[in-house]
PDB file of N, CA and C in Angstrom:
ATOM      1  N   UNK A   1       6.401  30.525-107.434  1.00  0.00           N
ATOM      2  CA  UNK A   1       7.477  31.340-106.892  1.00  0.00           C
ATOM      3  C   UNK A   1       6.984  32.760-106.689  1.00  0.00           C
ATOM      4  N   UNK A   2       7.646  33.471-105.628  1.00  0.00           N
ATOM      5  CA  UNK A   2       7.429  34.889-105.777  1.00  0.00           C
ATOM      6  C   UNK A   2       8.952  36.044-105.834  1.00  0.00           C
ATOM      7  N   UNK A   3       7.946  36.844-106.735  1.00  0.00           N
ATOM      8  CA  UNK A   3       8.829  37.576-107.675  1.00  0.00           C
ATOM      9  C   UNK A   3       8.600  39.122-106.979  1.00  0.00           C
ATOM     10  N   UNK A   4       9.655  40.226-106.988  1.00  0.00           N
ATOM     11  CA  UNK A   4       9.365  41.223-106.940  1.00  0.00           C
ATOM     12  C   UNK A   4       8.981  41.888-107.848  1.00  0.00           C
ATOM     13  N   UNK A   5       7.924  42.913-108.016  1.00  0.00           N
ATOM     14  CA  UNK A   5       7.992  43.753-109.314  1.00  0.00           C
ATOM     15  C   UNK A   5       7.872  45.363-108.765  1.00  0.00           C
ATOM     16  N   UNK A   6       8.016  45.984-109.450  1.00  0.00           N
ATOM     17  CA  UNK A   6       7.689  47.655-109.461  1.00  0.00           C
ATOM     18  C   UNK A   6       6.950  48.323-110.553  1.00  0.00           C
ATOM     19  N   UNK A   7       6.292  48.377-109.559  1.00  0.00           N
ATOM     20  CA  UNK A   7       4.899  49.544-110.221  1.00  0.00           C
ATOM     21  C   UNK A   7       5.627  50.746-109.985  1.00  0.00           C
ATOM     22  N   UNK A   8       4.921  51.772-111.218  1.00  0.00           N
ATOM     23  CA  UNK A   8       4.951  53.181-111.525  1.00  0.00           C
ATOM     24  C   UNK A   8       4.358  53.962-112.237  1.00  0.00           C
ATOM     25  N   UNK A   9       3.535  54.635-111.680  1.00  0.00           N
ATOM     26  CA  UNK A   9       2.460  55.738-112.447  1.00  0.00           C
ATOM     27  C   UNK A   9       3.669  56.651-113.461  1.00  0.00           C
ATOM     28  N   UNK A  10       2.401  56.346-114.468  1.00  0.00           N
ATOM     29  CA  UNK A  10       2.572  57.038-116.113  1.00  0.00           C
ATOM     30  C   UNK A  10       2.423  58.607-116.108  1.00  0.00           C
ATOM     31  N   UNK A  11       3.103  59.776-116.253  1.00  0.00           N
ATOM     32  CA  UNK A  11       2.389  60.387-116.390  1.00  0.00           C
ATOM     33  C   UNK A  11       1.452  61.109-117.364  1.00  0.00           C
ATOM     34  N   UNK A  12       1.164  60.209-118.588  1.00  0.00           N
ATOM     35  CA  UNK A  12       0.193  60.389-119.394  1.00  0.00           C
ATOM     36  C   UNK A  12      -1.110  59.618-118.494  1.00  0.00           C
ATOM     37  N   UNK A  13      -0.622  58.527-117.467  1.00  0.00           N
ATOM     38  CA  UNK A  13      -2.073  58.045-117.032  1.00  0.00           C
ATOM     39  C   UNK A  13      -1.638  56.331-117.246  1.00  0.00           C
ATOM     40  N   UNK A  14      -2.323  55.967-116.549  1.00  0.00           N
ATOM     41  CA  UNK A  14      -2.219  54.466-115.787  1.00  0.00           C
ATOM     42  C   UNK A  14      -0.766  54.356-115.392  1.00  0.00           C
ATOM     43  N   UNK A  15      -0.239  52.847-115.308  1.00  0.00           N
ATOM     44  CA  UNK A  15       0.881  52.406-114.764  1.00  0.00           C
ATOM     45  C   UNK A  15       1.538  51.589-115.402  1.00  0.00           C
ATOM     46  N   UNK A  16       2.723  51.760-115.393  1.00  0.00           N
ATOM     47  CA  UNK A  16       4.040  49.965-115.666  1.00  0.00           C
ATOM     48  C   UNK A  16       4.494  49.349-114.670  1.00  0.00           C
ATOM     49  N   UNK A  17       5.072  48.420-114.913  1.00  0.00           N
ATOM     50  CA  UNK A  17       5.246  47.288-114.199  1.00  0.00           C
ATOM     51  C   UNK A  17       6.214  46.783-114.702  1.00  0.00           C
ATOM     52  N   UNK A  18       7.369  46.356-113.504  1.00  0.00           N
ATOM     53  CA  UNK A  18       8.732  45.308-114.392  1.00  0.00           C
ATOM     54  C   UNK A  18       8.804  44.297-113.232  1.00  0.00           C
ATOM     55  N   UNK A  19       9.445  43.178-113.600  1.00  0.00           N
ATOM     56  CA  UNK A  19       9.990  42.574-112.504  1.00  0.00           C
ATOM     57  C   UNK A  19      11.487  42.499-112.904  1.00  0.00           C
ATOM     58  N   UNK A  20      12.515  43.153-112.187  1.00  0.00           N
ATOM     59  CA  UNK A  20      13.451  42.589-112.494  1.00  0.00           C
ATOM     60  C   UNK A  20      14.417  41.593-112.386  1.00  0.00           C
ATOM     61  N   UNK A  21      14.234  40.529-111.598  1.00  0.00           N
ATOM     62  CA  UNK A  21      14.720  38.936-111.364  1.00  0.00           C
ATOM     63  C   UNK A  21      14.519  38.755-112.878  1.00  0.00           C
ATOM     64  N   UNK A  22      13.354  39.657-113.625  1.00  0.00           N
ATOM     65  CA  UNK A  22      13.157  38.415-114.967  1.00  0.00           C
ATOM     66  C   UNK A  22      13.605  39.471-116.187  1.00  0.00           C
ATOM     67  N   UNK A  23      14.753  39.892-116.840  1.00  0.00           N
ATOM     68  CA  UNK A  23      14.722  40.707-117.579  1.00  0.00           C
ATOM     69  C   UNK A  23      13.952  40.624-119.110  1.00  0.00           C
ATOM     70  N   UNK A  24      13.431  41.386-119.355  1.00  0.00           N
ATOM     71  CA  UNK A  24      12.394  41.981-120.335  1.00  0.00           C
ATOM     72  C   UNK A  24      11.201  41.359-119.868  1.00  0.00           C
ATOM     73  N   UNK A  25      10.975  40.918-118.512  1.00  0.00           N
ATOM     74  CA  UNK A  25       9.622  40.895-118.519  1.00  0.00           C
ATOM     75  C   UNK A  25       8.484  42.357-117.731  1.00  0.00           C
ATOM     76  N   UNK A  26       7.732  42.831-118.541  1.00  0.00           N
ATOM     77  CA  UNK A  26       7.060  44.136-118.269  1.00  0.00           C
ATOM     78  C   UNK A  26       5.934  44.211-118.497  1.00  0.00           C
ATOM     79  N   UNK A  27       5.012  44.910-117.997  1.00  0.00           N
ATOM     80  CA  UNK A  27       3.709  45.333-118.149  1.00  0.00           C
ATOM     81  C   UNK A  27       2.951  46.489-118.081  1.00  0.00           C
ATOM     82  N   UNK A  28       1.929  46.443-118.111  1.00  0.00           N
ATOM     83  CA  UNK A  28       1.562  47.778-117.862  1.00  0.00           C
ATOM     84  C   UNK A  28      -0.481  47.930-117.592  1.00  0.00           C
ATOM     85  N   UNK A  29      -0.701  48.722-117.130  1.00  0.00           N
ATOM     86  CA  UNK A  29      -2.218  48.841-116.881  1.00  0.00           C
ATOM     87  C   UNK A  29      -2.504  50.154-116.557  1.00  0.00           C
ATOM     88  N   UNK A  30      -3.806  50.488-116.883  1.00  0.00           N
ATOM     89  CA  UNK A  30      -4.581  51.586-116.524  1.00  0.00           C
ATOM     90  C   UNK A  30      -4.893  51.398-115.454  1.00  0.00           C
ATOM     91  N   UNK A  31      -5.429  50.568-114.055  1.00  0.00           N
ATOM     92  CA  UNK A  31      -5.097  50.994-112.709  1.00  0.00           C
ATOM     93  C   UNK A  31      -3.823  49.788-112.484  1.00  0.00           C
ATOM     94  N   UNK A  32      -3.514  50.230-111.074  1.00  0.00           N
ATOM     95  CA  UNK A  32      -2.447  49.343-110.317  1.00  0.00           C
ATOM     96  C   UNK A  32      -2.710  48.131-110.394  1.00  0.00           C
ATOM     97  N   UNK A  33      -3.931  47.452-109.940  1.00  0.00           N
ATOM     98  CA  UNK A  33      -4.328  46.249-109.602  1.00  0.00           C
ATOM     99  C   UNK A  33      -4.713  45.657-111.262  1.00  0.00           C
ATOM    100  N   UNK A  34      -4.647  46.590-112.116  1.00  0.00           N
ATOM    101  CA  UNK A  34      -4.850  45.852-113.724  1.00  0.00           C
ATOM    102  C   UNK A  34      -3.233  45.702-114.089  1.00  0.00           C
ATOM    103  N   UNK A  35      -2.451  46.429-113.805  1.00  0.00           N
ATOM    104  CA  UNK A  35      -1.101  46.264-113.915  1.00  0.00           C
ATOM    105  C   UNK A  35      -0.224  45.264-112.978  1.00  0.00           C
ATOM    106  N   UNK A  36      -0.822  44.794-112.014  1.00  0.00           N
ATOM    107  CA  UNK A  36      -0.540  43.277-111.358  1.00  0.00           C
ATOM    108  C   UNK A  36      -0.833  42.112-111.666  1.00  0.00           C
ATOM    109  N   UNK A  37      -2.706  42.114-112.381  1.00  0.00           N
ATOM    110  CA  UNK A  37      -2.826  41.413-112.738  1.00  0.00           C
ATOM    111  C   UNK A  37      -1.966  41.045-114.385  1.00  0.00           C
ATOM    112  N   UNK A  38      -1.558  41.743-115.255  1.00  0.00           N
ATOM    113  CA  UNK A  38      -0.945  41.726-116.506  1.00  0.00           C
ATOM    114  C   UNK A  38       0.160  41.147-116.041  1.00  0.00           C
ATOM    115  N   UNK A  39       0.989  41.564-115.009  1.00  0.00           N
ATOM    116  CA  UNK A  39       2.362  40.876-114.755  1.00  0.00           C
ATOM    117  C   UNK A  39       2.519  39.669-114.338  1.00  0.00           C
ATOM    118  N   UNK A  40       1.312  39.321-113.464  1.00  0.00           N
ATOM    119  CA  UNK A  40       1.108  37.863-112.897  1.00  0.00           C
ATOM    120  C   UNK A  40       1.612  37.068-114.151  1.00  0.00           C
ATOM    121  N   UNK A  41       0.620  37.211-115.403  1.00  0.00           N
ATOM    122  CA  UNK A  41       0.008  36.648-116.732  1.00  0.00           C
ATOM    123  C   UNK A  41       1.536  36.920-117.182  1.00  0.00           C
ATOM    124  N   UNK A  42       2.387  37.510-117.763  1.00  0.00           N
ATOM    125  CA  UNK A  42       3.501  37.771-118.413  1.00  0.00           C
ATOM    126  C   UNK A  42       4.765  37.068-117.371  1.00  0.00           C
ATOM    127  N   UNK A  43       4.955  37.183-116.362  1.00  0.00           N
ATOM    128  CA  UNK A  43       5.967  36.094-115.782  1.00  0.00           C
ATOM    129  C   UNK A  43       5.377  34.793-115.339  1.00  0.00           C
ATOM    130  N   UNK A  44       4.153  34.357-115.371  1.00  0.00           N
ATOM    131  CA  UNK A  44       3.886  33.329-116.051  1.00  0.00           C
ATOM    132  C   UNK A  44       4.101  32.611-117.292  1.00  0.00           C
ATOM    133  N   UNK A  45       4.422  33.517-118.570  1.00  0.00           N
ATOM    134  CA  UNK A  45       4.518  33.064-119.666  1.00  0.00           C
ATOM    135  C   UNK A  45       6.083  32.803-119.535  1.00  0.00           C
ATOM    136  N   UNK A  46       6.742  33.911-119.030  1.00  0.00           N
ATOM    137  CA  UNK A  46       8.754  34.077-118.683  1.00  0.00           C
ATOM    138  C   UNK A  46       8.838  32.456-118.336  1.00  0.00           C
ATOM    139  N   UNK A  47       8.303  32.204-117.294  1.00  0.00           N
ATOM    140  CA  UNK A  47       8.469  30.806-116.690  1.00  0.00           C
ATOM    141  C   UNK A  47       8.327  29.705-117.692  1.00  0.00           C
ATOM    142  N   UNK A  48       6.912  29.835-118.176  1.00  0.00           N
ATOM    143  CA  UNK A  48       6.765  28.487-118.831  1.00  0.00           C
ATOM    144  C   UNK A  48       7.907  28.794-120.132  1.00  0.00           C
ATOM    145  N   UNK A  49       8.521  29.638-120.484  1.00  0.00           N
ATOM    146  CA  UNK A  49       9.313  29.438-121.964  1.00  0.00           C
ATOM    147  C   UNK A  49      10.306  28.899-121.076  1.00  0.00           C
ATOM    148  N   UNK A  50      11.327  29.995-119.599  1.00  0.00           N
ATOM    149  CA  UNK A  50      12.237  29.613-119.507  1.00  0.00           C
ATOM    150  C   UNK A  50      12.274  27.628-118.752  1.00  0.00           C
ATOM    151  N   UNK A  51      11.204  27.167-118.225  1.00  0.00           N
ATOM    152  CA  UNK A  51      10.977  26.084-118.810  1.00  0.00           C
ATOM    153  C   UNK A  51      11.029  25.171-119.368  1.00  0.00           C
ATOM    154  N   UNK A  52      10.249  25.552-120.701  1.00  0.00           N
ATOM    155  CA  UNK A  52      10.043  24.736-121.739  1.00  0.00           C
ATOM    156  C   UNK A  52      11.705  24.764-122.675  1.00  0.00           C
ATOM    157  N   UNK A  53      12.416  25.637-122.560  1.00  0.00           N
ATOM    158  CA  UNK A  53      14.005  25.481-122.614  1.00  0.00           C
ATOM    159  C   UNK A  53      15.294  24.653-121.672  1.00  0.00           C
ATOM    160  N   UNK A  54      14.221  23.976-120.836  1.00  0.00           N
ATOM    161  CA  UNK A  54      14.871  23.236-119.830  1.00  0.00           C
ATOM    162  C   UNK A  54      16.062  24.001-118.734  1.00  0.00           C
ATOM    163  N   UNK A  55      15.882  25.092-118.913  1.00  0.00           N
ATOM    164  CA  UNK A  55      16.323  26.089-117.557  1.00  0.00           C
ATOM    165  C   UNK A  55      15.795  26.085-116.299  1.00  0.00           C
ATOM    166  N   UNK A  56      16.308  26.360-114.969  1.00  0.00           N
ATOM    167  CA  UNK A  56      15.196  26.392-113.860  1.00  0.00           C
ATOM    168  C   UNK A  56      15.107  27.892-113.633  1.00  0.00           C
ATOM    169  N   UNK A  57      14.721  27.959-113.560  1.00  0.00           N
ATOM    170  CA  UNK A  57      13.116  29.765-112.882  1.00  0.00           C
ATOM    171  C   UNK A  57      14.348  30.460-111.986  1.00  0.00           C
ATOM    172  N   UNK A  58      14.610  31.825-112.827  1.00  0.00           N
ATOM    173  CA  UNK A  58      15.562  32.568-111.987  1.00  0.00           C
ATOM    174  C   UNK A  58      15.334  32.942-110.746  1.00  0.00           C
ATOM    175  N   UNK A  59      16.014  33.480-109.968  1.00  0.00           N
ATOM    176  CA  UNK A  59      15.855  33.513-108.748  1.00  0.00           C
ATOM    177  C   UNK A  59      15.462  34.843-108.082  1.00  0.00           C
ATOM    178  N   UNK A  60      14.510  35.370-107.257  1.00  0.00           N
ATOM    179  CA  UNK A  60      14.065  36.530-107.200  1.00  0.00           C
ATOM    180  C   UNK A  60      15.750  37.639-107.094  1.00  0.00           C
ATOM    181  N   UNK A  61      15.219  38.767-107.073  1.00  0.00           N
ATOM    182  CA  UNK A  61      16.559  39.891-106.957  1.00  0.00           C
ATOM    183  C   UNK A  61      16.724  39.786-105.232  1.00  0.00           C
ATOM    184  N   UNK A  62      17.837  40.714-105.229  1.00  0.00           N
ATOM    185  CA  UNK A  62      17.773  41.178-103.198  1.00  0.00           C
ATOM    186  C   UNK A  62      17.833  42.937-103.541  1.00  0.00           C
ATOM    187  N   UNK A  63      16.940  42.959-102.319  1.00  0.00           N
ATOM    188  CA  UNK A  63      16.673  44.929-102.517  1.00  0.00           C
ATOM    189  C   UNK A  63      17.460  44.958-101.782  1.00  0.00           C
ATOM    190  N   UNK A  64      18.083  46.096-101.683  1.00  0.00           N
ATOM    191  CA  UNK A  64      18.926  47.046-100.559  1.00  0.00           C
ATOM    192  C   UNK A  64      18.681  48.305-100.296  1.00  0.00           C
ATOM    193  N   UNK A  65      17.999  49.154 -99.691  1.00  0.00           N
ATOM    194  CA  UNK A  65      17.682  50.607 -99.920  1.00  0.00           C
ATOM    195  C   UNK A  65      19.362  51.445 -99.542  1.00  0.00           C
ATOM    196  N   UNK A  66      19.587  52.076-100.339  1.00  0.00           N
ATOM    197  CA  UNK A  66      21.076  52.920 -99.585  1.00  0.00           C
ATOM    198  C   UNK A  66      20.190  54.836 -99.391  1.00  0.00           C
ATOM    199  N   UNK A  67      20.815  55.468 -98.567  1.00  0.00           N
ATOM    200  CA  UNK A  67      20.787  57.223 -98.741  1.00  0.00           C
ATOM    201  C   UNK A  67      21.597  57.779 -99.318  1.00  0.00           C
ATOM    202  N   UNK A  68      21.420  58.507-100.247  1.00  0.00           N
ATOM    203  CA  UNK A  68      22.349  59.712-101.147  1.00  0.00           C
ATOM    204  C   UNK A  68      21.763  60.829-100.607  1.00  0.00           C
ATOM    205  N   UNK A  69      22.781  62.061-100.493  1.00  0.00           N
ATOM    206  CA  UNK A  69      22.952  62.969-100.472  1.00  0.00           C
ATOM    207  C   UNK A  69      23.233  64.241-102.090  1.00  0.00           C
ATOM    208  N   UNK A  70      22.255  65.499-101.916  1.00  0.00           N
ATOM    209  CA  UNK A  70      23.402  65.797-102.596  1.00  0.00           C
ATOM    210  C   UNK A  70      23.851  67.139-102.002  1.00  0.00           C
ATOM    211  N   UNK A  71      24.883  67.567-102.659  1.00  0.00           N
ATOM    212  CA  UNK A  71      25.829  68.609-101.191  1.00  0.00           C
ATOM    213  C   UNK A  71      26.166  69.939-102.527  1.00  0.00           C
TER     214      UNK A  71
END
């Protein structure tokens, strides 16, 4: 399946990572592409528990971008 996630630079240095379709699943890495690969590996694990609990694999989120103002 594919999942959305969001990356975001630290500002002590490297990055996190969430996906939120999967709540508490998170990660994190010192570059971007180490912080993708960690998340791959961690909603992999989300899956196989939710799984191995006989649940089926939540379903990705839907983005919507909106504009705020402020006045």
């Amino acid at each position: 399946m594919r999942y959305t996630v969001l990356v975001e630079a630290e500002e002590e240095g490297g990055f996190r990572v969430w996906c939120p379709a999967l709540r508490g699943c998170h990660s994190q890495g010192e570059t971007q592409a180490e912080a993708l690969e960690n998340i791959r590996e961690a909603i992999a694990a989300y899956l196989e528990s939710v799984q191995a609990d006989g649940l089926p694999p939540p379903a990705d989120v839907t983005i919507h971008h909106v504009e705020a103002a402020v006045s």
